[in-house]
C-alpha atoms as a PDB file:
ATOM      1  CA  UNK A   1      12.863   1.214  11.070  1.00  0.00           C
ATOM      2  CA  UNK A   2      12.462   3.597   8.150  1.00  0.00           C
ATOM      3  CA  UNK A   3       9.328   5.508   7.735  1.00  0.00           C
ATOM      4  CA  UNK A   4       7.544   4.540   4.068  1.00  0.00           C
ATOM      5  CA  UNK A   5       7.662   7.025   1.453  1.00  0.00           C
ATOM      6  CA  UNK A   6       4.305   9.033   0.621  1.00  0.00           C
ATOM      7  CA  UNK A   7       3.193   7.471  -3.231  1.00  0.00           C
ATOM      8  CA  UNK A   8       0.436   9.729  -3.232  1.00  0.00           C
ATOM      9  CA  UNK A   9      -1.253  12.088  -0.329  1.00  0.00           C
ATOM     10  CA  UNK A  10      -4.848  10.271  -1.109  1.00  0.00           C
ATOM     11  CA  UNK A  11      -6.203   7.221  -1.677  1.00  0.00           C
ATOM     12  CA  UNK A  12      -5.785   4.928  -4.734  1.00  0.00           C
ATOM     13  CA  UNK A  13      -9.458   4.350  -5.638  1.00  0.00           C
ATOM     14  CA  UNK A  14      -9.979   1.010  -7.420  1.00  0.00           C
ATOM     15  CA  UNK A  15     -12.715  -1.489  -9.140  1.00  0.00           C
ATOM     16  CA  UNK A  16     -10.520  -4.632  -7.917  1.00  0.00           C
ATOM     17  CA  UNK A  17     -11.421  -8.230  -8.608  1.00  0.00           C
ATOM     18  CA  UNK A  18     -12.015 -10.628  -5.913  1.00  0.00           C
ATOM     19  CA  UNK A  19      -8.433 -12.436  -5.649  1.00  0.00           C
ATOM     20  CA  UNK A  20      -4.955 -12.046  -4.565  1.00  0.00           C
ATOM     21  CA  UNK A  21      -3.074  -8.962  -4.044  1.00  0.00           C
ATOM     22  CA  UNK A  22       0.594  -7.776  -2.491  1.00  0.00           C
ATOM     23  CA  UNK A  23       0.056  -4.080  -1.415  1.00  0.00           C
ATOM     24  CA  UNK A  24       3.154  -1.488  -1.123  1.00  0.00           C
ATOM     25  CA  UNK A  25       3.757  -0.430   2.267  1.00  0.00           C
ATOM     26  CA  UNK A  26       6.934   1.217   1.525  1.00  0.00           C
ATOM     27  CA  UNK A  27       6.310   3.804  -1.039  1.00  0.00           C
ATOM     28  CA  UNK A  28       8.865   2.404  -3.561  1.00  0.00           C
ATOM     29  CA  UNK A  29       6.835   0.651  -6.356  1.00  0.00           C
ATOM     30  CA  UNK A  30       6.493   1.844  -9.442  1.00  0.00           C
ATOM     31  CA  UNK A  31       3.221  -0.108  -9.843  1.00  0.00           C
ATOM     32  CA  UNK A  32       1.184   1.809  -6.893  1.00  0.00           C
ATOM     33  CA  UNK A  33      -0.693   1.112  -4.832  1.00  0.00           C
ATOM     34  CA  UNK A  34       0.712  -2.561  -5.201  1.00  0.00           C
ATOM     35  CA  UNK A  35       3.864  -4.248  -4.717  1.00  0.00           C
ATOM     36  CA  UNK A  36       6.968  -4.370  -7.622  1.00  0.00           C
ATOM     37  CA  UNK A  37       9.345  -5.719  -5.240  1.00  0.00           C
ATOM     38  CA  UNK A  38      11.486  -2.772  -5.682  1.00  0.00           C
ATOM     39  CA  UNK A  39      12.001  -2.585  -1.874  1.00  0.00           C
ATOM     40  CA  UNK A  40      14.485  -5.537  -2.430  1.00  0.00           C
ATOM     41  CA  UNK A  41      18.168  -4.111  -1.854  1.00  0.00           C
ATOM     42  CA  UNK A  42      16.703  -0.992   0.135  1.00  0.00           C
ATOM     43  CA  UNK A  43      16.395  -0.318   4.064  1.00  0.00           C
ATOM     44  CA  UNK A  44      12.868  -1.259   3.885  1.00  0.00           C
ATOM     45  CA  UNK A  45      13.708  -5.196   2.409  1.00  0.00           C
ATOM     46  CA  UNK A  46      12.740  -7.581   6.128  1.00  0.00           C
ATOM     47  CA  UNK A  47      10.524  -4.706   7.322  1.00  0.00           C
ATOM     48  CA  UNK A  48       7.367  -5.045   8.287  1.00  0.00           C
ATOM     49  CA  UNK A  49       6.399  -2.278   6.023  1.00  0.00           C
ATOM     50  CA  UNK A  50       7.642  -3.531   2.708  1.00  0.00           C
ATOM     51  CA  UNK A  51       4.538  -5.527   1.426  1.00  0.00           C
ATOM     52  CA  UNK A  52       1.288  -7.103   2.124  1.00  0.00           C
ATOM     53  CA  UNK A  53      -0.683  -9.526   0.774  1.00  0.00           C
ATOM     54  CA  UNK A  54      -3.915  -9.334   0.797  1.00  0.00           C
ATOM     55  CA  UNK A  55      -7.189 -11.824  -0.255  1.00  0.00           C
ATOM     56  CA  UNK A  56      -9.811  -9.331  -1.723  1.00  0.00           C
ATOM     57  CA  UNK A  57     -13.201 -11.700  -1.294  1.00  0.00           C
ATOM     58  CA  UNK A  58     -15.908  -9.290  -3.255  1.00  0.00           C
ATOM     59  CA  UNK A  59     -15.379  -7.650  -6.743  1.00  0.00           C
ATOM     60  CA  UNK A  60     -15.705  -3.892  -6.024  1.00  0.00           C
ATOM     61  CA  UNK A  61     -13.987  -0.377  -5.509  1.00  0.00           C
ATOM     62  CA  UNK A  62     -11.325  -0.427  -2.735  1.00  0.00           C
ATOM     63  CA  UNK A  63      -9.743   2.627  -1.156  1.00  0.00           C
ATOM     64  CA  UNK A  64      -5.876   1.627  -1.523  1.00  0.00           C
ATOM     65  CA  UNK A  65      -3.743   3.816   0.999  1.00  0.00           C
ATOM     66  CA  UNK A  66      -1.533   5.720  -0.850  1.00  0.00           C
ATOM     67  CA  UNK A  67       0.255   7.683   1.569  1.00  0.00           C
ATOM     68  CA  UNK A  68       1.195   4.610   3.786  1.00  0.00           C
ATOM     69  CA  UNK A  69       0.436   6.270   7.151  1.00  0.00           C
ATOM     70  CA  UNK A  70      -3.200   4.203   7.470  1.00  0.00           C
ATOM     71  CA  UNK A  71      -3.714   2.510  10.632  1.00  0.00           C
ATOM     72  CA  UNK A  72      -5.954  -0.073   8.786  1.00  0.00           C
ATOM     73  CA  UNK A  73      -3.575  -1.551   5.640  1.00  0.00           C
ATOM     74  CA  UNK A  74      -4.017  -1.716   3.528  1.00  0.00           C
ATOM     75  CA  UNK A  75      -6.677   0.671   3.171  1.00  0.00           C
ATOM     76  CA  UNK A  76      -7.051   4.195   3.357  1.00  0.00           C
ATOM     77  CA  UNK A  77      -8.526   5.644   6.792  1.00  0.00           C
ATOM     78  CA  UNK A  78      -7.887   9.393   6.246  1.00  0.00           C
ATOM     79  CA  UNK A  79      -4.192   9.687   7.615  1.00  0.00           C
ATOM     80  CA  UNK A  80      -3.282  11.369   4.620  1.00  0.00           C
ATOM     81  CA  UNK A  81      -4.962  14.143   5.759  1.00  0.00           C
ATOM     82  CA  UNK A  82      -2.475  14.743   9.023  1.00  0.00           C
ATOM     83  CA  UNK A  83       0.577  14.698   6.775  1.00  0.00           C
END
């Protein structure tokens, strides 16, 4: 499996509305820290790494991983800082 490509060695700090989001695993999107489907006709397209959606229940700031090393997606735990 590939390894997903570092969008940004830090986290993507955002006031995000309780709803419905697809985060980037991969590293690819143009639209960072969530999904653009531009992993679609790429090694990562039917990995495990290329996307995930995820229900945000509480209006508030979120820590978005940005490097896509995080052990908890999609949020940042501080693996940027080992890279």
């Amino acid at each position: 499996m590939p390894e997903p490509k570092v969008a940004k060695k830090g986290p993507y700090v955002l006031d995000t509305e309780a709803g419905t989001y697809v985060w980037c695993g991969c590293g690819l999107s143009k639209t960072q820290p969530y999904c653009d489907n531009t992993h679609k006709g790429t090694e990562y397209q039917g990995t495990k790494i290329c996307a995930m959606r995820v229900d945000v229940e509480e209006d508030g700031k979120k820590a978005w991983c940005g490097c896509k090393h995080t052990k908890t997606p999609p949020y940042c735990d501080g693996s940027h800082s080992k890279l």
